[in-house]
C-alpha atoms as a PDB file:
ATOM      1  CA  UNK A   1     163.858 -91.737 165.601  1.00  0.00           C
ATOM      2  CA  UNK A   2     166.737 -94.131 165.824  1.00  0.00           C
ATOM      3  CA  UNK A   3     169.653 -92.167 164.731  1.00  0.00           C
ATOM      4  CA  UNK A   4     169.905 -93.873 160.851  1.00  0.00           C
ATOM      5  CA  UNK A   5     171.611 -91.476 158.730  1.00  0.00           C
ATOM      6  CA  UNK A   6     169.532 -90.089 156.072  1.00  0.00           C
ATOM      7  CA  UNK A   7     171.660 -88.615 153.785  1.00  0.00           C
ATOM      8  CA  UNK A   8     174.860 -87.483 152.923  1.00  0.00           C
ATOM      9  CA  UNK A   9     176.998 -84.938 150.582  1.00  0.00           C
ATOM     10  CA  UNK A  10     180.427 -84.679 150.762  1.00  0.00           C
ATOM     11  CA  UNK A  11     181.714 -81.470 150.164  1.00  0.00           C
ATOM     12  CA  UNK A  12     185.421 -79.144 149.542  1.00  0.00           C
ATOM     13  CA  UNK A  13     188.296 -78.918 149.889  1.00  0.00           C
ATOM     14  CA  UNK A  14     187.679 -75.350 150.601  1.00  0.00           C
ATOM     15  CA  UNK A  15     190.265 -72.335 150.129  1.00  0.00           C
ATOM     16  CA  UNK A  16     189.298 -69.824 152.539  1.00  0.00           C
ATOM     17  CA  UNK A  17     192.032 -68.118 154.583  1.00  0.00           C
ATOM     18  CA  UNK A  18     189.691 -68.281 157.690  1.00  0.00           C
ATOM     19  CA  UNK A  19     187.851 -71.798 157.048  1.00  0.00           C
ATOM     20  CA  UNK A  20     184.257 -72.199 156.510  1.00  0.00           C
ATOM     21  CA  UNK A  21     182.584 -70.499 159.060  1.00  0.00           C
ATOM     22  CA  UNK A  22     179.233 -70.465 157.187  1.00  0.00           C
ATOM     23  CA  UNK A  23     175.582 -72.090 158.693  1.00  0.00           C
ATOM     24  CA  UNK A  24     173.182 -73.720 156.349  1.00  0.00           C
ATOM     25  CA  UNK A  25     169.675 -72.840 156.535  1.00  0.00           C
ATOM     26  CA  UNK A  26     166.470 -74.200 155.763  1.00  0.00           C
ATOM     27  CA  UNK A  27     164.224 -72.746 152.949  1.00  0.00           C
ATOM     28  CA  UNK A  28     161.040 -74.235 152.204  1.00  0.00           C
ATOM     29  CA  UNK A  29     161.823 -78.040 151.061  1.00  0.00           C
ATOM     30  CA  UNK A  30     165.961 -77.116 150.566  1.00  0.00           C
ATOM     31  CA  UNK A  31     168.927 -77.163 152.888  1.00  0.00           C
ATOM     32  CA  UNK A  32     170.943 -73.873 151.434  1.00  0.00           C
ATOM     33  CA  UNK A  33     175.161 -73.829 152.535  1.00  0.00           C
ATOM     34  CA  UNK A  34     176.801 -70.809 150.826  1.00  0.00           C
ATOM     35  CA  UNK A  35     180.511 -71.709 150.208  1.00  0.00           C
ATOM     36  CA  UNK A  36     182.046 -68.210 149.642  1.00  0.00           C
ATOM     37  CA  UNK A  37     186.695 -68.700 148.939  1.00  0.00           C
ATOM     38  CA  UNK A  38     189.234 -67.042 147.283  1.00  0.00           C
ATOM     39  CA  UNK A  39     187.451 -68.168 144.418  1.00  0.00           C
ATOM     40  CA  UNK A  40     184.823 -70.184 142.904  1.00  0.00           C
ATOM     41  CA  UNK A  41     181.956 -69.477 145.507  1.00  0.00           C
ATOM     42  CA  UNK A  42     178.682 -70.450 145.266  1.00  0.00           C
ATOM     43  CA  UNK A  43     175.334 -71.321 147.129  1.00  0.00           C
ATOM     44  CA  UNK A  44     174.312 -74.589 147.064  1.00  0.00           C
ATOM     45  CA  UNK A  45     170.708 -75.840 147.515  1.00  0.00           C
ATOM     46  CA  UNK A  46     169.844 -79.573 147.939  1.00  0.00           C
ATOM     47  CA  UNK A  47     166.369 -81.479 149.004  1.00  0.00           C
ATOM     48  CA  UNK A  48     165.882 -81.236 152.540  1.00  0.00           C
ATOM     49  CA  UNK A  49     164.768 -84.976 152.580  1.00  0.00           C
ATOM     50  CA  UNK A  50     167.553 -86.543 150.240  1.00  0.00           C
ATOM     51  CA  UNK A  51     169.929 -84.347 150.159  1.00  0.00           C
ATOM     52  CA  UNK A  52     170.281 -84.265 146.300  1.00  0.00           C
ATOM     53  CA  UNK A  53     171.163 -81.050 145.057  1.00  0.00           C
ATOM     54  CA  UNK A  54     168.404 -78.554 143.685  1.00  0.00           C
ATOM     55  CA  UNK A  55     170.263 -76.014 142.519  1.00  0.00           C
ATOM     56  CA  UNK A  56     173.857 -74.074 142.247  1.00  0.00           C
ATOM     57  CA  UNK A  57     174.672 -70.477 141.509  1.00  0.00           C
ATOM     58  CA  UNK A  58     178.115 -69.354 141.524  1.00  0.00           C
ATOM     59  CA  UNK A  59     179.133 -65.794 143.207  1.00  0.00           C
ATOM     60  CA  UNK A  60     181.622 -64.441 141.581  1.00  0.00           C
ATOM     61  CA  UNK A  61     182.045 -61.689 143.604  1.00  0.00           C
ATOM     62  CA  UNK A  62     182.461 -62.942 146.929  1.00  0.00           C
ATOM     63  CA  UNK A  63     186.233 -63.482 148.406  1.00  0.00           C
ATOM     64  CA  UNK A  64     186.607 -64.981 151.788  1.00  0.00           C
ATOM     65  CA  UNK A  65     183.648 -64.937 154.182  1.00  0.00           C
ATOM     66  CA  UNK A  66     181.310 -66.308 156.086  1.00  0.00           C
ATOM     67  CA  UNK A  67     177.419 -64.621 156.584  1.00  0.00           C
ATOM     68  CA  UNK A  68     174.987 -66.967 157.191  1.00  0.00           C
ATOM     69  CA  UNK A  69     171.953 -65.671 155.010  1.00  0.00           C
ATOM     70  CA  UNK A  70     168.465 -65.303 156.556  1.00  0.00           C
ATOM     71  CA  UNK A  71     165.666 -66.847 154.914  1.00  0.00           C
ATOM     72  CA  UNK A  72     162.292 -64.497 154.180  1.00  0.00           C
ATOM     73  CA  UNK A  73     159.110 -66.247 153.625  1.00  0.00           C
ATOM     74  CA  UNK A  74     157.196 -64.585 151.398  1.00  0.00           C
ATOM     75  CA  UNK A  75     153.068 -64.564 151.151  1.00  0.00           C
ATOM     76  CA  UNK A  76     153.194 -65.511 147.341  1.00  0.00           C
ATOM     77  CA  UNK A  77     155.894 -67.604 145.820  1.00  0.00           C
ATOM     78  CA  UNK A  78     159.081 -69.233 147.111  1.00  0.00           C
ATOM     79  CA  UNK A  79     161.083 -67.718 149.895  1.00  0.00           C
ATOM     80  CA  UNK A  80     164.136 -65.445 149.050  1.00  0.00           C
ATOM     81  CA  UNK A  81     167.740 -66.066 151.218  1.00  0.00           C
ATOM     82  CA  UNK A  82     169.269 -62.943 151.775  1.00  0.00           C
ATOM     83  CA  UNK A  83     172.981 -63.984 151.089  1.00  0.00           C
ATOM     84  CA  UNK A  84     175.735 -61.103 151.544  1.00  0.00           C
ATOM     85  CA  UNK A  85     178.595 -61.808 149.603  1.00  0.00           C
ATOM     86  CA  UNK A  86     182.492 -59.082 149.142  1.00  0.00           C
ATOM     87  CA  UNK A  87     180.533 -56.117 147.636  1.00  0.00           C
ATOM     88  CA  UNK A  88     177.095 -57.367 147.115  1.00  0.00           C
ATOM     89  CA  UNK A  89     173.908 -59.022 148.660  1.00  0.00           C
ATOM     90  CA  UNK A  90     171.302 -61.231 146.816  1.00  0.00           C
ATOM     91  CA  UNK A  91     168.468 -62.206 147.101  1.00  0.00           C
ATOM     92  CA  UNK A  92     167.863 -65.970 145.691  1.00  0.00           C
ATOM     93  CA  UNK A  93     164.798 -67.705 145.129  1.00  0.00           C
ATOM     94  CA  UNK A  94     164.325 -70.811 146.955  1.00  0.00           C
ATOM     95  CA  UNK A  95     163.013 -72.560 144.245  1.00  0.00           C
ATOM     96  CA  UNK A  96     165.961 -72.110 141.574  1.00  0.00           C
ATOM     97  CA  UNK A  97     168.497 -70.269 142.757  1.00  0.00           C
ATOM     98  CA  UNK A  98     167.528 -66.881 140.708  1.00  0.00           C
ATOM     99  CA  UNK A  99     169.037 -63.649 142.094  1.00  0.00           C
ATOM    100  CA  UNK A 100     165.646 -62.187 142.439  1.00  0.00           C
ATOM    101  CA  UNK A 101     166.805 -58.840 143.365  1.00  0.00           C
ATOM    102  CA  UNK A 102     170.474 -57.490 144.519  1.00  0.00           C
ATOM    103  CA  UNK A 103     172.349 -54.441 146.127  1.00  0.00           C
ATOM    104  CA  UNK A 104     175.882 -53.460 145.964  1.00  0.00           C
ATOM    105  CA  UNK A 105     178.396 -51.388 147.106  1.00  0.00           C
ATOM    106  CA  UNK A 106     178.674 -53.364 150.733  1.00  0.00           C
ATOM    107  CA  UNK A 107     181.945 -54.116 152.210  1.00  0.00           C
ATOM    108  CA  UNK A 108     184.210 -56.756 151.002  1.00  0.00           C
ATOM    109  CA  UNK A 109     184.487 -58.626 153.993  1.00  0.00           C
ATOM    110  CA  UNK A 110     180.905 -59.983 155.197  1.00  0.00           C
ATOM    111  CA  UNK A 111     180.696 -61.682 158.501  1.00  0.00           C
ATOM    112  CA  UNK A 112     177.480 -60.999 159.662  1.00  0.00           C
ATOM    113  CA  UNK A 113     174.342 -62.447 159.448  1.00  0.00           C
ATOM    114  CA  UNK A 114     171.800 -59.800 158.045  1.00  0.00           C
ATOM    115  CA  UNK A 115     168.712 -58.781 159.971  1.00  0.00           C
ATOM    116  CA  UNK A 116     165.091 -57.932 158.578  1.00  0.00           C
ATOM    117  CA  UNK A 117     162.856 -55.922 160.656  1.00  0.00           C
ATOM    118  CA  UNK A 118     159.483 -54.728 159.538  1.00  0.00           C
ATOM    119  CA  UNK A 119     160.049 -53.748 155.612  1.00  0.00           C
ATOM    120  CA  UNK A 120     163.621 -52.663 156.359  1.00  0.00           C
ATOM    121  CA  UNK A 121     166.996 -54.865 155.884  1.00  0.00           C
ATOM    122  CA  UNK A 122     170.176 -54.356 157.753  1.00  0.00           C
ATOM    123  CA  UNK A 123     173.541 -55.672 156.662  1.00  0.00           C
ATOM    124  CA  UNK A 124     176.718 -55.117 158.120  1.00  0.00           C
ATOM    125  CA  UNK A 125     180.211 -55.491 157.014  1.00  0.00           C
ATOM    126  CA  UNK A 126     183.777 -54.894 158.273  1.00  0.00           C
ATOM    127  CA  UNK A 127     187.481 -55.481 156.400  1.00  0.00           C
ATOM    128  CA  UNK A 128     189.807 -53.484 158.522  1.00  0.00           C
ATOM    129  CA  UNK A 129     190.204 -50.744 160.069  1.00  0.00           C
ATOM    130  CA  UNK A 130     191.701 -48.806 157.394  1.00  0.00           C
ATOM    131  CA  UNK A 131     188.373 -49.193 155.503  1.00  0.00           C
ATOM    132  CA  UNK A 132     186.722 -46.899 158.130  1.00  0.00           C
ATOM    133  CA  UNK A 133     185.715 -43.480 156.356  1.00  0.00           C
ATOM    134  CA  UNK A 134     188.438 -41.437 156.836  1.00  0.00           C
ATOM    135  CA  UNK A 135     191.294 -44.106 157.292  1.00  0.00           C
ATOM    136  CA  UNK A 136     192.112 -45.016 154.114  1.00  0.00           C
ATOM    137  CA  UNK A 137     195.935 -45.102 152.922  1.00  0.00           C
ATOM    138  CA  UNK A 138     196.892 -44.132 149.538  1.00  0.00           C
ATOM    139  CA  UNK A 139     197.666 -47.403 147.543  1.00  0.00           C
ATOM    140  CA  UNK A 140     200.353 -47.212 143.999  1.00  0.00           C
ATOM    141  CA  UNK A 141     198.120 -47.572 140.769  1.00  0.00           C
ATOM    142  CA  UNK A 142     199.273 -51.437 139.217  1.00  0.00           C
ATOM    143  CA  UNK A 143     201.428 -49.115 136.547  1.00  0.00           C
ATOM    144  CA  UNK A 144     202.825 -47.481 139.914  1.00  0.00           C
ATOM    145  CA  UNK A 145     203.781 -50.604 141.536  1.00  0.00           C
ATOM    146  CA  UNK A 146     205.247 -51.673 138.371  1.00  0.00           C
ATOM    147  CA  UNK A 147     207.909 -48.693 138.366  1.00  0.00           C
ATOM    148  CA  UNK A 148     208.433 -48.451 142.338  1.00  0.00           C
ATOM    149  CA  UNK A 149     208.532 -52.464 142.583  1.00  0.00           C
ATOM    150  CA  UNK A 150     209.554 -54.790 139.584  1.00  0.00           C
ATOM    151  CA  UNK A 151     213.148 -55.172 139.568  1.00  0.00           C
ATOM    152  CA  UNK A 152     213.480 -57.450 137.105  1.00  0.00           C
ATOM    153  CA  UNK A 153     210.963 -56.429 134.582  1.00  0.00           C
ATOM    154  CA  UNK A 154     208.745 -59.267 134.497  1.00  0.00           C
ATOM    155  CA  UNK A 155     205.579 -57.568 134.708  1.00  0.00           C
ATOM    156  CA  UNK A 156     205.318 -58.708 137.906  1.00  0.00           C
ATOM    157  CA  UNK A 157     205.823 -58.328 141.595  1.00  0.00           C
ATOM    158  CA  UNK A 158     207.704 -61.140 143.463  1.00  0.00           C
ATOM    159  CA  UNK A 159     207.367 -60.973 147.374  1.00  0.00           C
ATOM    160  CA  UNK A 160     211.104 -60.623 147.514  1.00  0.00           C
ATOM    161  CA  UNK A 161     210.651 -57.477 145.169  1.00  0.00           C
ATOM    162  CA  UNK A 162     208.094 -55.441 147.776  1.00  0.00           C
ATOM    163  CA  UNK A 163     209.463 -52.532 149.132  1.00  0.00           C
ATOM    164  CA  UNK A 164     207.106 -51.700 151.520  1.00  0.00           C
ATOM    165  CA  UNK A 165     206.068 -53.292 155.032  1.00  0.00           C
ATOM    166  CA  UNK A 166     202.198 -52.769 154.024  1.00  0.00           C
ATOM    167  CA  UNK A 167     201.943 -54.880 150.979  1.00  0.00           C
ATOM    168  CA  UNK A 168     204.400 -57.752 152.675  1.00  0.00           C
ATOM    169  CA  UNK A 169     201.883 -57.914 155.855  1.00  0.00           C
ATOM    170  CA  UNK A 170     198.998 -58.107 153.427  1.00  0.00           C
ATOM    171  CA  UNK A 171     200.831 -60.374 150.669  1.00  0.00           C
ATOM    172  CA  UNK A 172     198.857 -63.789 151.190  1.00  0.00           C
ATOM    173  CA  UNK A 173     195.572 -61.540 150.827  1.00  0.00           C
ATOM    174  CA  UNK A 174     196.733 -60.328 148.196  1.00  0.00           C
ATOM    175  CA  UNK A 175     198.148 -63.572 146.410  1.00  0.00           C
ATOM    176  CA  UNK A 176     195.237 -65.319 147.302  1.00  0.00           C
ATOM    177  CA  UNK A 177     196.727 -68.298 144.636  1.00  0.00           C
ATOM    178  CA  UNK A 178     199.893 -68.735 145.833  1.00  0.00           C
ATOM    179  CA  UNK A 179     201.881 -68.263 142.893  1.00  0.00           C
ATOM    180  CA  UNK A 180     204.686 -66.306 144.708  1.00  0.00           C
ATOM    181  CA  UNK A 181     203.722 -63.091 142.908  1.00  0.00           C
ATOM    182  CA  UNK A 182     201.118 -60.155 142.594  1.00  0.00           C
ATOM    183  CA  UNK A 183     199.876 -59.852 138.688  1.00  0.00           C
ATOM    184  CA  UNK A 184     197.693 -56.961 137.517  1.00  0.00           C
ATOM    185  CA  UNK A 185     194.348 -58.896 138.144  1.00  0.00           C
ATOM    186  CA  UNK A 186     195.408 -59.535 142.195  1.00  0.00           C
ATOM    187  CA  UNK A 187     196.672 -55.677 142.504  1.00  0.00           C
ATOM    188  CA  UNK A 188     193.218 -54.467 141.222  1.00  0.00           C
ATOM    189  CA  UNK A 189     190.841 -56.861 142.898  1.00  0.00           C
ATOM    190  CA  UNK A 190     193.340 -55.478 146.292  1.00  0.00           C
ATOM    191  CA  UNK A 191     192.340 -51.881 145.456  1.00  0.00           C
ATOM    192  CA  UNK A 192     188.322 -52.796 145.262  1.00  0.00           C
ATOM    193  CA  UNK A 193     188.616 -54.659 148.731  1.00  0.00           C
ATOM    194  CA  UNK A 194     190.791 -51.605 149.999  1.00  0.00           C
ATOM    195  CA  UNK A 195     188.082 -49.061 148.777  1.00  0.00           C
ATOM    196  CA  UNK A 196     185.195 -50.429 150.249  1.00  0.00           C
ATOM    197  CA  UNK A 197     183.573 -48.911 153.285  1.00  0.00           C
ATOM    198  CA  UNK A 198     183.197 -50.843 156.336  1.00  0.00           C
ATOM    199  CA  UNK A 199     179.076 -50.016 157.607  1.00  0.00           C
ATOM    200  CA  UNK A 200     175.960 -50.876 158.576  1.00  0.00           C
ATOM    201  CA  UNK A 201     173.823 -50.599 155.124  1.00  0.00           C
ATOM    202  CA  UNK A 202     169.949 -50.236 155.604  1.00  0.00           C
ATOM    203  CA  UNK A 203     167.868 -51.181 152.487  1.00  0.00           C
ATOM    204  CA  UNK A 204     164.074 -51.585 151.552  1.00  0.00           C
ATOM    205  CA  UNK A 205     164.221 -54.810 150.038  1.00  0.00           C
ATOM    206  CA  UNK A 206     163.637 -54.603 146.208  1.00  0.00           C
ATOM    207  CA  UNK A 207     161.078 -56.167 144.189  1.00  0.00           C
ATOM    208  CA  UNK A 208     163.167 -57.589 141.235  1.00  0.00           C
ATOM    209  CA  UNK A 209     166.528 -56.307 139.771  1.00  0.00           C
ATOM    210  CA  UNK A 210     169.423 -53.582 140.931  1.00  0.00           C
ATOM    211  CA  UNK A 211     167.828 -51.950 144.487  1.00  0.00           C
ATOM    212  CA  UNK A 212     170.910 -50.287 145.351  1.00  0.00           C
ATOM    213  CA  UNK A 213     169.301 -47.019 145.323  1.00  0.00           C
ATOM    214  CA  UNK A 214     166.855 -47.842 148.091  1.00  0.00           C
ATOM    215  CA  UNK A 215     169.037 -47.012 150.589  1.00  0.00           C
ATOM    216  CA  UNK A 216     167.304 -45.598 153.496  1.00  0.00           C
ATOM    217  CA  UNK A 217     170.558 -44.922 155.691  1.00  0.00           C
ATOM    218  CA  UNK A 218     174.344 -46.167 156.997  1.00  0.00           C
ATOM    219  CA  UNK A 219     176.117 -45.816 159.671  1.00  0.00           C
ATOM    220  CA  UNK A 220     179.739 -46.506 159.834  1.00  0.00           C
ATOM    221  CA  UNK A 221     181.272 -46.118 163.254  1.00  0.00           C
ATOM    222  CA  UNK A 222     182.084 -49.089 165.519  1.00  0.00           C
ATOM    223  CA  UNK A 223     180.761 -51.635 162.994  1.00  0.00           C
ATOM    224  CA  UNK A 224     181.414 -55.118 164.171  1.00  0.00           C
ATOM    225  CA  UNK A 225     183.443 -57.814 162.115  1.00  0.00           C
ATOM    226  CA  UNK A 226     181.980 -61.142 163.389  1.00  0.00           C
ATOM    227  CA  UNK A 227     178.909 -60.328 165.857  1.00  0.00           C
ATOM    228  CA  UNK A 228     175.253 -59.698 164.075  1.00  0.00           C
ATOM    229  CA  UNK A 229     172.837 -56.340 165.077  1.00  0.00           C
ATOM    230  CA  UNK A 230     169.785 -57.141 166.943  1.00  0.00           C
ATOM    231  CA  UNK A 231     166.548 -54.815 166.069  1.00  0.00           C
ATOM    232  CA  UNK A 232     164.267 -55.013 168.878  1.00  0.00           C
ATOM    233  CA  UNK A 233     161.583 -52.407 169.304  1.00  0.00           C
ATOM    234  CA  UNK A 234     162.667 -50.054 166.765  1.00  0.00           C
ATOM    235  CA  UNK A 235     166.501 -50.035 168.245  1.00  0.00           C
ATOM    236  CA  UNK A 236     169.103 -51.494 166.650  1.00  0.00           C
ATOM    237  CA  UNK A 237     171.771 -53.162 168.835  1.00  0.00           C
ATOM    238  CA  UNK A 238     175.044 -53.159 167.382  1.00  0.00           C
ATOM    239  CA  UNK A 239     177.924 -54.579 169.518  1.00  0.00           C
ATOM    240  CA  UNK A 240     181.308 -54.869 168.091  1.00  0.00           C
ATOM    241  CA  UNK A 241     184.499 -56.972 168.475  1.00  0.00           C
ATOM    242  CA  UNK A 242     185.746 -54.298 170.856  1.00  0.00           C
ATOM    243  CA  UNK A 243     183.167 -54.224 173.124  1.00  0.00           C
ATOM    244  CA  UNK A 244     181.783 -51.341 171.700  1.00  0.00           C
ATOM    245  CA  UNK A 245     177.781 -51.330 172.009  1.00  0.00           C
ATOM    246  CA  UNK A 246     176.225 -48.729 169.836  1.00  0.00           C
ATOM    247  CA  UNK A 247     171.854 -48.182 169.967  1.00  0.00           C
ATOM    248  CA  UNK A 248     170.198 -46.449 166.419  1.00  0.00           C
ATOM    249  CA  UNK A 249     166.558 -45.680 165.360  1.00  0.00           C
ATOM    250  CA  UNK A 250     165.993 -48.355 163.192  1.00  0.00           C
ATOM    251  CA  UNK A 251     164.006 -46.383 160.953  1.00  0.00           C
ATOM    252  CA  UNK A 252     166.242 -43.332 160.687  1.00  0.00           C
ATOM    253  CA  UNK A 253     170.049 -44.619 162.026  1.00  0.00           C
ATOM    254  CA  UNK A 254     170.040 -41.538 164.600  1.00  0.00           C
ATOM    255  CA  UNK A 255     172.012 -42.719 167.316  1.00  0.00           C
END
C-alpha cells in the first residue's frame, strides 16, 4: 500500500560454486527458500506475514543446486513442496517441514523445477555429459588413486600430486572445502556424483515413506541442465541447453 517494509531475514554467506539461483515459494501461510551448497543445505520455512521462521530441515544430500520446488495443495492436510535435491526428491509438509514421502536415485545435479501433471510427477536432472548412459569414464577406486597418485604418502592427494588432466579440470568440484587436497570422503562423494544418470524421472507421487519404486518411466536423451519440461495436453515439452526440443507421451515417455 505504501511501500513500508514488512519484514526482513538476513540470510548466508552461501558456498555454492554457481550462487544461489534458487526461488522461494509460497505454501499455505509460509514463504519456503531451499538453500542447497557444498554443504549444510537446508529448506527454510518462515511466516508469510512476519517472516519468523517456522521451520528448518537440513538436506544432507544435496551438493550445489538450484530447483525451485513446486508446491501441491492437497484436499486434506497441509500442502507438500516437491524439493529435488543431488540424488533425491522430497516431499515436505508445509506445516513442519516432515519429509512426507521421498524418491531417490535422481541425478546429482538438479536444476530444474519439477512438473506435476494429473497424478504423475516429472523431474529432471543433468551433471555432465559424461553422466549420459553410455558415457561414463572409468574413475581409480580411492585405494587406486592412493597408489597411482600420493607421492608422498600422506594419505592424501595434493593438486600438485594429480597425474591426470581429468581430475585437475574437475579439482574444485571435487575439493569442494578448499583444503588443497582430495581425502577419502571427497573421492567417494566424486564417484556417487559421477555415477548418477542424467534423466527425466517420472513418478506417481507416494503416499508416505520410500516411493522410489513407483517409477512409471525415464527418458535420458537430450535432458536439459537449467530449462524446466512443460506437460501440456498429455505431451511433455522438453527443450534443452542445446536447443534440442524433444515431445513424449506423458503417460508412457514414447517419443
Amino acid at each position: 500500500k505504501n511501500g513500508k517494509e514488512r519484514w526482513r531475514l538476513p540470510l548466508g554467506p552461501f558456498k555454492n560454486v554457481y550462487g544461489m539461483g534458487v526461488s522461494p515459494v509460497l505454501a499455505d501461510d509460509v514463504v519456503v527458500l531451499v538453500i542447497d551448497q557444498d554443504k549444510n543445505s537446508f529448506i527454510l520455512a518462515v511466516g508469510r506475514n512476519d517472516g519468523k521462521v517456522r521451520w528448518q530441515k537440513p538436506r544432507p544430500e544435496a551438493l550445489s543446486g538450484a530447483s525451485t520446488p513446486v508446491v501441491v495443495k492437497r484436499s486434506a492436510g497441509p500442502s507438500l513442496i516437491l524439493a529435488p535435491a543431488s540424488f533425491r526428491m522430497d516431499a515436505y509438509s508445509a506445516r513442519d517441514g516432515e519429509a512426507v514421502w521421498w524418491v531417490v536415485g535422481l541425478p546429482s545435479e538438479m536444476k530444474s523445477t519439477p512438473v506435476v501433471s494429473g497424478d504423475l510427477v516429472y523431474v529432471s536432472g543433468f551433471n555432465t555429459p559424461e553422466n549420459d548412459p553410455g558415457s561414463k569414464v572409468a574413475l581409480p577406486t580411492w585405494q587406486e588413486l592412493l597408489a597411482r597418485d600420493d607421492a608422498n604418502r600422506d594419505g592424501a592427494i595434493q593438486k600438485e600430486e594429480v597425474s591426470d588432466a581429468r581430475t585437475k579440470r574437475y579439482w574444485n568440484l571435487i575439493d569442494m572445502e578448499g583444503r588443497g587436497k582430495i581425502e577419502e570422503s571427497d573421492w567417494k562423494l566424486y564417484l556417487s556424483v559421477m555415477a548418477a544418470e542424467n534423466g527425466l524421472y517420472v513418478f506417481k507421487p507416494g503416499s508416505r515413506g520410500d516411493a522410489t519404486a513407483r517409477l512409471v518411466w525415464k527418458y535420458q536423451r537430450s535432458v536439459p541442465q537449467l530449462p524446466s519440461l512443460v506437460v501440456y495436453r498429455d505431451v511433455v515439452y522438453m527443450l534443452n541447453d542445446r536447443g534440442v526440443l524433444t515431445t513424449l507421451d506423458a503417460a508412457a515417455g514414447r517419443m
